[in-house]
Protein backbone atom coordinates (compact mmCIF):
# COMPACT_ATOMS: atom_id res chain seq x y z
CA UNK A 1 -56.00 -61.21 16.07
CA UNK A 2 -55.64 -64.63 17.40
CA UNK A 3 -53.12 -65.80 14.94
CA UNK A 4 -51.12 -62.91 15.44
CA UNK A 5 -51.14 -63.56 19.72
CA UNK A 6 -49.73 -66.47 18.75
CA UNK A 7 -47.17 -65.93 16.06
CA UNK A 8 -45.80 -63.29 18.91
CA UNK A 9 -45.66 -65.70 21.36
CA UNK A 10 -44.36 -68.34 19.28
CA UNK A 11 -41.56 -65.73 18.42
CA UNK A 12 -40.89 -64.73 21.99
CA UNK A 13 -40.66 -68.49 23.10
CA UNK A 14 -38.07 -68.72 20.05
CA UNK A 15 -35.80 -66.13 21.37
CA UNK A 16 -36.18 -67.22 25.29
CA UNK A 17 -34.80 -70.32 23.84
CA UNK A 18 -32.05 -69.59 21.64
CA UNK A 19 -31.00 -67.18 24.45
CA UNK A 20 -31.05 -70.07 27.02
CA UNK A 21 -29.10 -71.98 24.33
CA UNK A 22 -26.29 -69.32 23.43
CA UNK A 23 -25.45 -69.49 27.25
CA UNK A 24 -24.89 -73.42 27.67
CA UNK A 25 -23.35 -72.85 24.67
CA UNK A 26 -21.32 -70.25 25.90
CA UNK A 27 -21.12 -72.60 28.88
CA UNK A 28 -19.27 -75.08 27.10
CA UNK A 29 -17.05 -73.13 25.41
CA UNK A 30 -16.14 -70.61 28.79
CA UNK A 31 -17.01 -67.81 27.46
CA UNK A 32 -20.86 -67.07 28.05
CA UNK A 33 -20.65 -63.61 26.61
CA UNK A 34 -19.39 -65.31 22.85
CA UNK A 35 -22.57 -67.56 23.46
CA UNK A 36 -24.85 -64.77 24.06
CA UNK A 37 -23.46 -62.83 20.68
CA UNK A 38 -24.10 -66.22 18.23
CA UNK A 39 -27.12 -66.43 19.90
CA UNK A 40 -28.06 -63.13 19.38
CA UNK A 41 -26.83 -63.24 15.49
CA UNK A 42 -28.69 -66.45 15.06
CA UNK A 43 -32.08 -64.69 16.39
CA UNK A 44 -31.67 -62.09 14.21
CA UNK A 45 -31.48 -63.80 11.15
CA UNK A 46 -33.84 -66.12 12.15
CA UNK A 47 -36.08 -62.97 12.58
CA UNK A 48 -35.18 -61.96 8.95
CA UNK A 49 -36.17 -65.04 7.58
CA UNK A 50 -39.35 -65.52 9.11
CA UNK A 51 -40.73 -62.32 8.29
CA UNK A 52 -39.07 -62.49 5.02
CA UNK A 53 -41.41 -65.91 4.34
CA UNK A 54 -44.36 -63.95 5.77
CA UNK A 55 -44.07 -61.14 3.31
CA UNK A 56 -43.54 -63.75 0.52
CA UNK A 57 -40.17 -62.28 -0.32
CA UNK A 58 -38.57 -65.56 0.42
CA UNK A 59 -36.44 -66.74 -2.56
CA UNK A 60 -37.49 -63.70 -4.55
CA UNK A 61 -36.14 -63.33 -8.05
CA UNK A 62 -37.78 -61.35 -10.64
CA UNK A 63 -35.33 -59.37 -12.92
CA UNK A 64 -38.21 -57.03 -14.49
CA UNK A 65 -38.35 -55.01 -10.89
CA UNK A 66 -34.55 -55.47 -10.11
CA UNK A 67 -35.33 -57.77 -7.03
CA UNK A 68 -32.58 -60.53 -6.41
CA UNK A 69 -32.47 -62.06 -3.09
């Protein structure tokens, strides 16, 4: 229960971040709106991936069940 307080936070502390990011980013480039979309894209797959890894799917390639990732 613990680990899973913490892999939520960890997440949530992720996406404050990357948020926060996209909008300097956005920032620099004058446009905070295109900052908050990349940033939003990037958390997304950034989602994908870590709960891709956490299901062991991650680089999955087995031909006899027709999974290729």
């Amino acid at each position: 229960m613990a680990a899973s307080k913490k892999q939520r936070w960890s997440w949530l502390g992720g996406t404050v971040l990357l948020i926060v990011l996209g909008v300097v980013i956005g920032l620099i480039l004058q446009n905070v709106w295109l900052g908050l979309l990349l940033a939003a894209i990037v958390s997304l797959v950034w989602l994908i991936a870590v709960e891709s890894r956490k299901g062991d799917n991650a680089g999955v390639n087995d031909e006899t069940n027709g999974i290729e990732l």
